[in-house]
PDB file of N, CA and C in Angstrom:
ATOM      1  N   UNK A   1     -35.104 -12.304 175.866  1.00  0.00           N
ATOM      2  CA  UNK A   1     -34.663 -11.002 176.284  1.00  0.00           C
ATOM      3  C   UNK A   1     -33.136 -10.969 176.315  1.00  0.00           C
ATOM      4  N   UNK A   2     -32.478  -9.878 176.170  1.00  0.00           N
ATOM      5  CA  UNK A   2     -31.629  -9.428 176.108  1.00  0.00           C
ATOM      6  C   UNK A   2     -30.728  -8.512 177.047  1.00  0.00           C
ATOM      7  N   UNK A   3     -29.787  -8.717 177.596  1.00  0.00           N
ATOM      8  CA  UNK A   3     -28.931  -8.118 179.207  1.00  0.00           C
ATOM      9  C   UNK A   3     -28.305  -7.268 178.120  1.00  0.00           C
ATOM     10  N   UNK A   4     -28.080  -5.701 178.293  1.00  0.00           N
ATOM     11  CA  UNK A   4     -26.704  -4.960 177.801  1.00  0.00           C
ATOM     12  C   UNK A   4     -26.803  -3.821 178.775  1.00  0.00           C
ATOM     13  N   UNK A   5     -25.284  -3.587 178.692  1.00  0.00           N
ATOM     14  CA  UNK A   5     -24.673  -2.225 179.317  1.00  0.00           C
ATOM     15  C   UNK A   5     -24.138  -1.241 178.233  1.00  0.00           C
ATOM     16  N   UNK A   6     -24.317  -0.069 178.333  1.00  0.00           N
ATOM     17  CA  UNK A   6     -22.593   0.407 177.370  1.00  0.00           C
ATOM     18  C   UNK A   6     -21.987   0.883 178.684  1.00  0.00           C
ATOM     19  N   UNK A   7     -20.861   0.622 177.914  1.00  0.00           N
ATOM     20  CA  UNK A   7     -19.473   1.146 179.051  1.00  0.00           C
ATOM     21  C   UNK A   7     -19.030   2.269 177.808  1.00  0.00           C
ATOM     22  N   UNK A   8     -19.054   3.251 178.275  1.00  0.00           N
ATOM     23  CA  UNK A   8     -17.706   4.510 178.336  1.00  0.00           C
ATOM     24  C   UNK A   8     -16.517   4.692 178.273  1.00  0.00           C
ATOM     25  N   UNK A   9     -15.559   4.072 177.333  1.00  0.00           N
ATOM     26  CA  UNK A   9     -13.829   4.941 177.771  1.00  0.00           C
ATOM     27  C   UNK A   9     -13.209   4.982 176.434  1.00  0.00           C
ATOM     28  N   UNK A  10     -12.511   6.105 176.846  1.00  0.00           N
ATOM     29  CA  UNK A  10     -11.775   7.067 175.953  1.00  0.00           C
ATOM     30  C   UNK A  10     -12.565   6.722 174.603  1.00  0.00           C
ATOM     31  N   UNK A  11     -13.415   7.638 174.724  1.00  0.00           N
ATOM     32  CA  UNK A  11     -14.171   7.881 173.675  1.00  0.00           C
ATOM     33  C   UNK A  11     -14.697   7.089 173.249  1.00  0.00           C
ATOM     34  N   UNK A  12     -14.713   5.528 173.292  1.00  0.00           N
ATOM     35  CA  UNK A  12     -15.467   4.204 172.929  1.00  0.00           C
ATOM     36  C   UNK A  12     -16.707   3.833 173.724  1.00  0.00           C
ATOM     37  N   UNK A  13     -17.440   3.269 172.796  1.00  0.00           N
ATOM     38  CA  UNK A  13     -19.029   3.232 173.656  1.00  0.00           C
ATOM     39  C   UNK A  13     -18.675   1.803 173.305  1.00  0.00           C
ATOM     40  N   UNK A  14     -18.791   1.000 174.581  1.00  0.00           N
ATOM     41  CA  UNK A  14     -18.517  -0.387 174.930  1.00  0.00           C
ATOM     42  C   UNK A  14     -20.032  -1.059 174.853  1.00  0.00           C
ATOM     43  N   UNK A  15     -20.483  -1.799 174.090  1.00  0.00           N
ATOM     44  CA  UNK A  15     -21.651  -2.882 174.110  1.00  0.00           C
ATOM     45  C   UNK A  15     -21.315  -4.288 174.823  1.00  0.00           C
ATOM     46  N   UNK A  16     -22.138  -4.416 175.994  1.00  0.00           N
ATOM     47  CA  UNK A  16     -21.536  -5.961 176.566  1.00  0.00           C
ATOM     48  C   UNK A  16     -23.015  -6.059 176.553  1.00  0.00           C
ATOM     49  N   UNK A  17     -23.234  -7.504 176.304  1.00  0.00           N
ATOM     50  CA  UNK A  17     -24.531  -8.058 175.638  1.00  0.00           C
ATOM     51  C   UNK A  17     -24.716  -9.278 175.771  1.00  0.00           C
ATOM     52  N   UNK A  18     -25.775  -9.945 176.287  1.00  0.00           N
ATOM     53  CA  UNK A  18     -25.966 -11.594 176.494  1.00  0.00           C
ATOM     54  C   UNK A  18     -27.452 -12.063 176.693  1.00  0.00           C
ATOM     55  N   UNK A  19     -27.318 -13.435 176.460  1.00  0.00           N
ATOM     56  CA  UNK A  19     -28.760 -13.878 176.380  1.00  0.00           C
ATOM     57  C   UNK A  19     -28.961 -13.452 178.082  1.00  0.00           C
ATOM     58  N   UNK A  20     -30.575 -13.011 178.428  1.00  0.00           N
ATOM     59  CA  UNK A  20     -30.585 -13.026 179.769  1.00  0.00           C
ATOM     60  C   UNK A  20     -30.684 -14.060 180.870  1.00  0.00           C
ATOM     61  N   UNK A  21     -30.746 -15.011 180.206  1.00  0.00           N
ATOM     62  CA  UNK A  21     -30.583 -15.805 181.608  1.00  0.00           C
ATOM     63  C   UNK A  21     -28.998 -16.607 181.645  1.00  0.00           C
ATOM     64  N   UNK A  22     -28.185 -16.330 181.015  1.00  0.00           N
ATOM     65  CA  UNK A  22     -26.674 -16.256 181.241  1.00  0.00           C
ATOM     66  C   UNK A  22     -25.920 -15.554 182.206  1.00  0.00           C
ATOM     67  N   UNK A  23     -26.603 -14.405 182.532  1.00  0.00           N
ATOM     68  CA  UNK A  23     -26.601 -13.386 183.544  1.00  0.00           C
ATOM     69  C   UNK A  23     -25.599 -14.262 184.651  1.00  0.00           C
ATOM     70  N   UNK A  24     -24.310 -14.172 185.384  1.00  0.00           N
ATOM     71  CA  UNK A  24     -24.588 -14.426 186.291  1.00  0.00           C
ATOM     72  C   UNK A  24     -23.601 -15.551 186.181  1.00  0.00           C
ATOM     73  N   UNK A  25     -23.119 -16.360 185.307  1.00  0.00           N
ATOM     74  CA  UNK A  25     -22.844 -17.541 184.886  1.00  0.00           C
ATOM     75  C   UNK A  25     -21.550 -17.230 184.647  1.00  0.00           C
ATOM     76  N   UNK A  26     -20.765 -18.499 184.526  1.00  0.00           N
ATOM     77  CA  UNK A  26     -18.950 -18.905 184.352  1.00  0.00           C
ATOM     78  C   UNK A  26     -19.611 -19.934 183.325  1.00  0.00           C
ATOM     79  N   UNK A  27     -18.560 -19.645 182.406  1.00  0.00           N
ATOM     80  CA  UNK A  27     -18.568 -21.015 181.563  1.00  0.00           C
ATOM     81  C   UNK A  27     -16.886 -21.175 180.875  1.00  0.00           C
ATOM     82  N   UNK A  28     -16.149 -22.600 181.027  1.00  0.00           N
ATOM     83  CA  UNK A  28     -15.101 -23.051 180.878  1.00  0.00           C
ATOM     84  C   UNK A  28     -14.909 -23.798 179.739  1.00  0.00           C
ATOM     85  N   UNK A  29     -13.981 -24.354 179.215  1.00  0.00           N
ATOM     86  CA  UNK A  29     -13.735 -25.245 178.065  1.00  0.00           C
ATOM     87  C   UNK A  29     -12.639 -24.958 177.600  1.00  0.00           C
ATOM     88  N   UNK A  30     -11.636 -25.708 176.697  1.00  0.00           N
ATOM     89  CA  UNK A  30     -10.608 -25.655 176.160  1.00  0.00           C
ATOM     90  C   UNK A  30      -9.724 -24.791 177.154  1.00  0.00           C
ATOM     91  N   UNK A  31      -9.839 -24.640 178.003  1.00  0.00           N
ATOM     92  CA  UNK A  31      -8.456 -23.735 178.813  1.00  0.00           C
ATOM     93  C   UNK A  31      -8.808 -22.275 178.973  1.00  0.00           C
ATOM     94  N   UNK A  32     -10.017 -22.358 178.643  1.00  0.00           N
ATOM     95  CA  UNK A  32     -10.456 -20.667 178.550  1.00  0.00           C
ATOM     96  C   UNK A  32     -11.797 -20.743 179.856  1.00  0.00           C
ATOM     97  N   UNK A  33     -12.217 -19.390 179.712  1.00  0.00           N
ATOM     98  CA  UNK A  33     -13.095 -18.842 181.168  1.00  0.00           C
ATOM     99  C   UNK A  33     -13.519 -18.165 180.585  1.00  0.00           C
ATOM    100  N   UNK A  34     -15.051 -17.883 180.716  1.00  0.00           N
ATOM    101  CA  UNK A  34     -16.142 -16.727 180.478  1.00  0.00           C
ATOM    102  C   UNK A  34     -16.891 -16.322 181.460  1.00  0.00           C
ATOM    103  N   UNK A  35     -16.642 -15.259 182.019  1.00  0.00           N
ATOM    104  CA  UNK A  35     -17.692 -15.040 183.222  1.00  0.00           C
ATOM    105  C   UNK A  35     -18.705 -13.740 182.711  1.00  0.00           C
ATOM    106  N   UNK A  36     -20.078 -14.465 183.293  1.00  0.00           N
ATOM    107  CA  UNK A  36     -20.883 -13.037 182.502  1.00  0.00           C
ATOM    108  C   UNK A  36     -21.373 -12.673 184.051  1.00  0.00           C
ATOM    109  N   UNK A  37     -20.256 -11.512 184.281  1.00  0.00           N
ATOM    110  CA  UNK A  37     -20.712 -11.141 184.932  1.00  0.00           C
ATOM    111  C   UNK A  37     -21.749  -9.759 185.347  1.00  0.00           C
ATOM    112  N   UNK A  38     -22.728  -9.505 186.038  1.00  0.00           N
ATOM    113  CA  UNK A  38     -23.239  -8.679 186.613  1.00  0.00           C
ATOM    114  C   UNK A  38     -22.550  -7.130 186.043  1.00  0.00           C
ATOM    115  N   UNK A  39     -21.928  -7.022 186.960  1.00  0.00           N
ATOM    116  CA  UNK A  39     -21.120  -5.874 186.719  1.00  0.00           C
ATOM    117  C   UNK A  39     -20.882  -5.678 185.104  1.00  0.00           C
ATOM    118  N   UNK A  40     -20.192  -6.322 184.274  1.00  0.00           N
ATOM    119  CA  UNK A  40     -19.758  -6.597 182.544  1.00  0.00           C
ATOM    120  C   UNK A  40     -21.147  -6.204 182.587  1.00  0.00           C
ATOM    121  N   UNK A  41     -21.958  -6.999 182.112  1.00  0.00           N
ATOM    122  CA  UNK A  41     -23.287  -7.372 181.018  1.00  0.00           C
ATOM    123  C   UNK A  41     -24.774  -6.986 181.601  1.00  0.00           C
ATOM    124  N   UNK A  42     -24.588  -6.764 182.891  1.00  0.00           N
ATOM    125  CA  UNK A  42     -25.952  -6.367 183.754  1.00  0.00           C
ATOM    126  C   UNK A  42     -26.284  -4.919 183.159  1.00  0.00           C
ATOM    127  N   UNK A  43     -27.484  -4.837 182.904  1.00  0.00           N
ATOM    128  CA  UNK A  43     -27.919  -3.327 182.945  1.00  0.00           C
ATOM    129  C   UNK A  43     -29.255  -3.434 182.759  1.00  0.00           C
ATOM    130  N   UNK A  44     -29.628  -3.109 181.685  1.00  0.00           N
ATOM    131  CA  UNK A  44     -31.211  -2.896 180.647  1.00  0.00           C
ATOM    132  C   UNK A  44     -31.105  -4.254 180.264  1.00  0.00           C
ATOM    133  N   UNK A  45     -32.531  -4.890 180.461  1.00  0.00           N
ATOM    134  CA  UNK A  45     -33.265  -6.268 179.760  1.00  0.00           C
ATOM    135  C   UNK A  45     -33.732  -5.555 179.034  1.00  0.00           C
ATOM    136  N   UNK A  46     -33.495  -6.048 177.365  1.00  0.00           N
ATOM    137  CA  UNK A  46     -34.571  -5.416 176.445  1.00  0.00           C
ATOM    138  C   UNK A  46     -34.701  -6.502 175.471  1.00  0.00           C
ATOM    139  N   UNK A  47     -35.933  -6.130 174.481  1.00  0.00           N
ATOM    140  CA  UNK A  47     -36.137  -7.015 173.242  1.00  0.00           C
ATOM    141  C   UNK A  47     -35.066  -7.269 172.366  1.00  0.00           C
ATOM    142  N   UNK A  48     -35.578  -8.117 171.923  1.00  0.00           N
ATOM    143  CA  UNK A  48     -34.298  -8.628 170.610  1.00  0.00           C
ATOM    144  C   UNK A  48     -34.195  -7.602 169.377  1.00  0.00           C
ATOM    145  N   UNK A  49     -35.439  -6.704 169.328  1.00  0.00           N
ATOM    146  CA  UNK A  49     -35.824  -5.412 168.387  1.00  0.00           C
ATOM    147  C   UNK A  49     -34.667  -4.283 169.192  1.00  0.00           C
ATOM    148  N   UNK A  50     -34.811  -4.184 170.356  1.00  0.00           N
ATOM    149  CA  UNK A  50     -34.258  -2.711 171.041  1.00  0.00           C
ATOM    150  C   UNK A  50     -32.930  -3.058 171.005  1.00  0.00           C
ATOM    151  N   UNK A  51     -32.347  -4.467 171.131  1.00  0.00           N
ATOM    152  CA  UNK A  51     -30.831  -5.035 171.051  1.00  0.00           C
ATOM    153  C   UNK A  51     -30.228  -4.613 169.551  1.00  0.00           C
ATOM    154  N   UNK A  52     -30.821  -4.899 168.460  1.00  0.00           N
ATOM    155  CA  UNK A  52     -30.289  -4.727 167.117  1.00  0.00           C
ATOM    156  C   UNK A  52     -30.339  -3.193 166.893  1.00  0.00           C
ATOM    157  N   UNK A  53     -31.228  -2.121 167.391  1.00  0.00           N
ATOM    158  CA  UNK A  53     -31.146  -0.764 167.392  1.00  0.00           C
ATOM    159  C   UNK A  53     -30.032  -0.509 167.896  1.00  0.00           C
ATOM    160  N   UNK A  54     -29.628  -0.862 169.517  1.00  0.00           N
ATOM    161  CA  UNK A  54     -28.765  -0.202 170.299  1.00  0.00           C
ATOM    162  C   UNK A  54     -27.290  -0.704 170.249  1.00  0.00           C
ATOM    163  N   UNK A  55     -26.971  -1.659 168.654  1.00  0.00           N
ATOM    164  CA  UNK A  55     -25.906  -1.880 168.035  1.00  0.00           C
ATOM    165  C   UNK A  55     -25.277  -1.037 167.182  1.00  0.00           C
ATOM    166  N   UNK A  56     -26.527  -0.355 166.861  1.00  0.00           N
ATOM    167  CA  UNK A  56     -26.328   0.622 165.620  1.00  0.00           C
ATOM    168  C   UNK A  56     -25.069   1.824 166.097  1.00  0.00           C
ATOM    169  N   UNK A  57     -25.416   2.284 167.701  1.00  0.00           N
ATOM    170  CA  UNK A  57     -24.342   3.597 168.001  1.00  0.00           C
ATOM    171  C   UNK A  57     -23.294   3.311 168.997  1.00  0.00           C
ATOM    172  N   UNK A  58     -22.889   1.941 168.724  1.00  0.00           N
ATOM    173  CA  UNK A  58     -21.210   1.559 169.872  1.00  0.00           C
ATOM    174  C   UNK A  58     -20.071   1.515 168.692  1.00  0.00           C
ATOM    175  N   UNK A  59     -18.988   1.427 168.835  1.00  0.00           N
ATOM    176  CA  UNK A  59     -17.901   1.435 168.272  1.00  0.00           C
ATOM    177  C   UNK A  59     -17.439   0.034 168.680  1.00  0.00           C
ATOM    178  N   UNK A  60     -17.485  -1.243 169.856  1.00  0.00           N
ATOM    179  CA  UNK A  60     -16.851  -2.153 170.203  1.00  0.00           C
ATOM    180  C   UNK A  60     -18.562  -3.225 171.245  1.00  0.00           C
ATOM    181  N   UNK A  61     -17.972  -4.483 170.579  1.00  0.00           N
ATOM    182  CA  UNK A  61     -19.107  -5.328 171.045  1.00  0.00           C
ATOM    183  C   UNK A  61     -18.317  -6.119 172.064  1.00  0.00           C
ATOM    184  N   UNK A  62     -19.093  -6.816 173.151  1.00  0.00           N
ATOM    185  CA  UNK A  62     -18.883  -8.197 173.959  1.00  0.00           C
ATOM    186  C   UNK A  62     -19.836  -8.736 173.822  1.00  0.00           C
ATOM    187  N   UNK A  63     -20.223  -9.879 172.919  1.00  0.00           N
ATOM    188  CA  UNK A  63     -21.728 -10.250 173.116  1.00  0.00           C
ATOM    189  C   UNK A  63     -21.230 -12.027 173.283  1.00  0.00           C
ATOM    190  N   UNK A  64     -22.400 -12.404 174.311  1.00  0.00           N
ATOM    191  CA  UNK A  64     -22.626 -13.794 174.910  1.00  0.00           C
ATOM    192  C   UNK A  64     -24.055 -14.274 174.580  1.00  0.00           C
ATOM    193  N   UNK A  65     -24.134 -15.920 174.196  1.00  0.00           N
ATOM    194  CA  UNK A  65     -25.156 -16.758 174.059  1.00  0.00           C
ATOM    195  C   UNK A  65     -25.563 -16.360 172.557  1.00  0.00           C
ATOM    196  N   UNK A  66     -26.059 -17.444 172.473  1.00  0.00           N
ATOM    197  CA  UNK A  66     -27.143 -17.943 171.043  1.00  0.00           C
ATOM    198  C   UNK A  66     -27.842 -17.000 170.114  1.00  0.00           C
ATOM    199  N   UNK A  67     -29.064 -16.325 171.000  1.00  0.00           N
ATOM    200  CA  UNK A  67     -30.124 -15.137 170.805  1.00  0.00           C
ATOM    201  C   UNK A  67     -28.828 -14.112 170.137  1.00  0.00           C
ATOM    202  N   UNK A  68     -27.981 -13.469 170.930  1.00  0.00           N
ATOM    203  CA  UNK A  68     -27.314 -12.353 171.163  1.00  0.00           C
ATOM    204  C   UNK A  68     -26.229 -12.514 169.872  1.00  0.00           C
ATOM    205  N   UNK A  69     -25.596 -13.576 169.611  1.00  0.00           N
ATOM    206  CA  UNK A  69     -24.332 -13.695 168.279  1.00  0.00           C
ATOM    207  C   UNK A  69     -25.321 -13.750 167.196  1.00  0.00           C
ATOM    208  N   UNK A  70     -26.718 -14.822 167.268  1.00  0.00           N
ATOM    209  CA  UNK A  70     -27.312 -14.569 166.088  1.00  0.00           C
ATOM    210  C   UNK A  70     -27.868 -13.195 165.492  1.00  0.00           C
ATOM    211  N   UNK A  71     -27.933 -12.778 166.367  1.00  0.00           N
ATOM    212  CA  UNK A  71     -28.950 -10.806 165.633  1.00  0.00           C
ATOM    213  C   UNK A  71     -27.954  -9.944 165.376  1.00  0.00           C
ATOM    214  N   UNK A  72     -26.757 -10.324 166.091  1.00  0.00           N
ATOM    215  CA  UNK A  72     -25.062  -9.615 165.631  1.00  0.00           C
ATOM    216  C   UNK A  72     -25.033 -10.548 164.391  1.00  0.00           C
ATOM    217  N   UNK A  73     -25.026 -11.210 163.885  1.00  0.00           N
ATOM    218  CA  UNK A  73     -24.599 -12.313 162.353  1.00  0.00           C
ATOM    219  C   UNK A  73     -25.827 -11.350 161.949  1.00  0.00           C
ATOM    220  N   UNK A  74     -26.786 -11.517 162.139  1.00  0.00           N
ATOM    221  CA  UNK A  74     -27.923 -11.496 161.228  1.00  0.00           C
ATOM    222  C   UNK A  74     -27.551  -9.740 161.141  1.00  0.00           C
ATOM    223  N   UNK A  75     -27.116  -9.012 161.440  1.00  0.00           N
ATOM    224  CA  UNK A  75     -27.161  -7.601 161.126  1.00  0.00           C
ATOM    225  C   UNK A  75     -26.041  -7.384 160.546  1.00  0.00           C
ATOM    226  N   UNK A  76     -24.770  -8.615 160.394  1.00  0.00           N
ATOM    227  CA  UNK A  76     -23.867  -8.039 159.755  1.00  0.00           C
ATOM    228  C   UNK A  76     -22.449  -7.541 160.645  1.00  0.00           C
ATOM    229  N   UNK A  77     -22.653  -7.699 161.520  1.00  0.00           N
ATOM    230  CA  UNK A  77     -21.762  -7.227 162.719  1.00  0.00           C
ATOM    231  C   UNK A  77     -20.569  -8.135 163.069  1.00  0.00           C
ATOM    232  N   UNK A  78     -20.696  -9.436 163.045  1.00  0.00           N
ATOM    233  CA  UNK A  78     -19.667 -10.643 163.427  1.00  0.00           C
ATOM    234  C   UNK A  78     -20.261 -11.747 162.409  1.00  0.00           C
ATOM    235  N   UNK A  79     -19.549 -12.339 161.827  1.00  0.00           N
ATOM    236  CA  UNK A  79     -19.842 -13.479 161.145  1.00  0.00           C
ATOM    237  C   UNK A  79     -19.180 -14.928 161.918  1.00  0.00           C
ATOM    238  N   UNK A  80     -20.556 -15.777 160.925  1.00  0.00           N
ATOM    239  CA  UNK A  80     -19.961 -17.578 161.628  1.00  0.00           C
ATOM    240  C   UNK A  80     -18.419 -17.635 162.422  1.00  0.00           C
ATOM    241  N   UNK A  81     -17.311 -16.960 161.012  1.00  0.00           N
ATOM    242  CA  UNK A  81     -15.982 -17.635 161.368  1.00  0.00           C
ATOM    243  C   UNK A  81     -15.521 -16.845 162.901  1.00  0.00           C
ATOM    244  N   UNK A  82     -16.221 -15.694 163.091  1.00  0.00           N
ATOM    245  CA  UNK A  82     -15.915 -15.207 164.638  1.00  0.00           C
ATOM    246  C   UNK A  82     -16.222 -15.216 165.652  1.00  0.00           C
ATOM    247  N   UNK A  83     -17.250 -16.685 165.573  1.00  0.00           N
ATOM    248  CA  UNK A  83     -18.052 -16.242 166.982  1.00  0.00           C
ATOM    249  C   UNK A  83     -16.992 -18.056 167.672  1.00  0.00           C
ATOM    250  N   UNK A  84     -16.742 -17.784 168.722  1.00  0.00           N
ATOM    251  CA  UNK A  84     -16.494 -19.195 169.374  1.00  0.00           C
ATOM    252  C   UNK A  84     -17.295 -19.590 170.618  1.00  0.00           C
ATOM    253  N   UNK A  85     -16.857 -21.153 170.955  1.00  0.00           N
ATOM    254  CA  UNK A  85     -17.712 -21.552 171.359  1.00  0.00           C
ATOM    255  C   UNK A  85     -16.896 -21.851 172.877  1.00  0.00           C
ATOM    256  N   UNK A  86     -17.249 -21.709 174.236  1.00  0.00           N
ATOM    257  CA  UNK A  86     -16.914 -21.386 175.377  1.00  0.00           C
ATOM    258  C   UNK A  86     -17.916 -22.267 175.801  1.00  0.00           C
ATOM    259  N   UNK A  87     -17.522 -23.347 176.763  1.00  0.00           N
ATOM    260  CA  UNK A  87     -18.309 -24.319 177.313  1.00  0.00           C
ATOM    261  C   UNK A  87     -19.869 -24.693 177.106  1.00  0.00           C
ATOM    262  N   UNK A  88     -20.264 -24.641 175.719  1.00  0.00           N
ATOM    263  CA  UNK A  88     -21.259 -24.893 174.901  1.00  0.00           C
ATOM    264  C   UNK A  88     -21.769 -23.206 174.795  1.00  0.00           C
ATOM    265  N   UNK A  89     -21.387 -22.037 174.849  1.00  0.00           N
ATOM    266  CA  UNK A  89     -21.792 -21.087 175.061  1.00  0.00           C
ATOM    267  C   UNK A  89     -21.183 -20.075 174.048  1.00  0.00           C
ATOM    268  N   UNK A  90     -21.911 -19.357 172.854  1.00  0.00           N
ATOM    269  CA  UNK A  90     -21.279 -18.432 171.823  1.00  0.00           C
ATOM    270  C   UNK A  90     -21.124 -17.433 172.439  1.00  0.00           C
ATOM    271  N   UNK A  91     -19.718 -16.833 172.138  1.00  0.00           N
ATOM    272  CA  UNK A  91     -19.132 -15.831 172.140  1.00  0.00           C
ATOM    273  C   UNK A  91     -18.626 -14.746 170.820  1.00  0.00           C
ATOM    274  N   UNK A  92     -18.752 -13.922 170.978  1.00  0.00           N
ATOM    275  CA  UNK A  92     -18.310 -12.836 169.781  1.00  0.00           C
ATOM    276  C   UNK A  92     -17.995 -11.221 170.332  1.00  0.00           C
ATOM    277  N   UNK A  93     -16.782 -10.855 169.868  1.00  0.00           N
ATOM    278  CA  UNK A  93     -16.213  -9.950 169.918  1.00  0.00           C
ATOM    279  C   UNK A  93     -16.574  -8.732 168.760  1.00  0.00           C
ATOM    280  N   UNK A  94     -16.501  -7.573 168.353  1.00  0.00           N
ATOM    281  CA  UNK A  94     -16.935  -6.907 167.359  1.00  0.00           C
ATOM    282  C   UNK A  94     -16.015  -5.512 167.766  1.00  0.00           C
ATOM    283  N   UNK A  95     -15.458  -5.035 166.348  1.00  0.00           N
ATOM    284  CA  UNK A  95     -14.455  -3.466 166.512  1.00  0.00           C
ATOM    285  C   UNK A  95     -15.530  -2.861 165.487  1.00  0.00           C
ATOM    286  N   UNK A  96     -16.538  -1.871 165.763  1.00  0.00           N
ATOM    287  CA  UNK A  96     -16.633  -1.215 164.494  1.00  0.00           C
ATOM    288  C   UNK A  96     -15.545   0.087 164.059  1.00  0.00           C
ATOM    289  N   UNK A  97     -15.568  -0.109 162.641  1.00  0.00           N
ATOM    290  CA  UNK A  97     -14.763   0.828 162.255  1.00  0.00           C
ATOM    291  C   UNK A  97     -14.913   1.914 161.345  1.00  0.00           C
TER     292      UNK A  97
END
């Protein structure tokens, strides 16, 4: 399953997105910090089907964990060279344009 919110501003529909049981979690490495937090990424648990739909109408991604960068790669959205890796934990950013 799948955690997302959209966030709202100035005219951008914000996708924050993560595997669900990341929920909740800090993860550190190389000098960097990831917090998935509640507030960010909490909203609707949905399928990995309703996650790749509800990519289709944001303009900007935050997506966290494994499940969540792969169905963003696999749709075309972020590729290999953009996703990094945060205390064993994938990360990927996305601008659509």
């Amino acid at each position: 399953m799948i955690s997302v919110r959209i966030h709202i501003r100035d005219g951008e529909r914000i996708l924050a997105a993560c595997d669900h049981e990341l929920l909740g979690q800090t993860f550190t490495g190389d000098g960097t910090r990831l917090k998935v937090s509640e507030i960010f990424y909490g909203g609707d648990t949905i399928s990995e089907e309703a996650f790749a739909e509800r990519m289709k109408n944001v303009t900007i991604m935050n997506l966290v964990g494994d499940r969540t960068t792969d169905i963003a790669k696999k749709a075309g959205y972020v590729s290999e060279d953009s996703i990094i890796v945060i205390g064993g934990v994938k990360h990927a950013q996305a601008v659509i344009m």
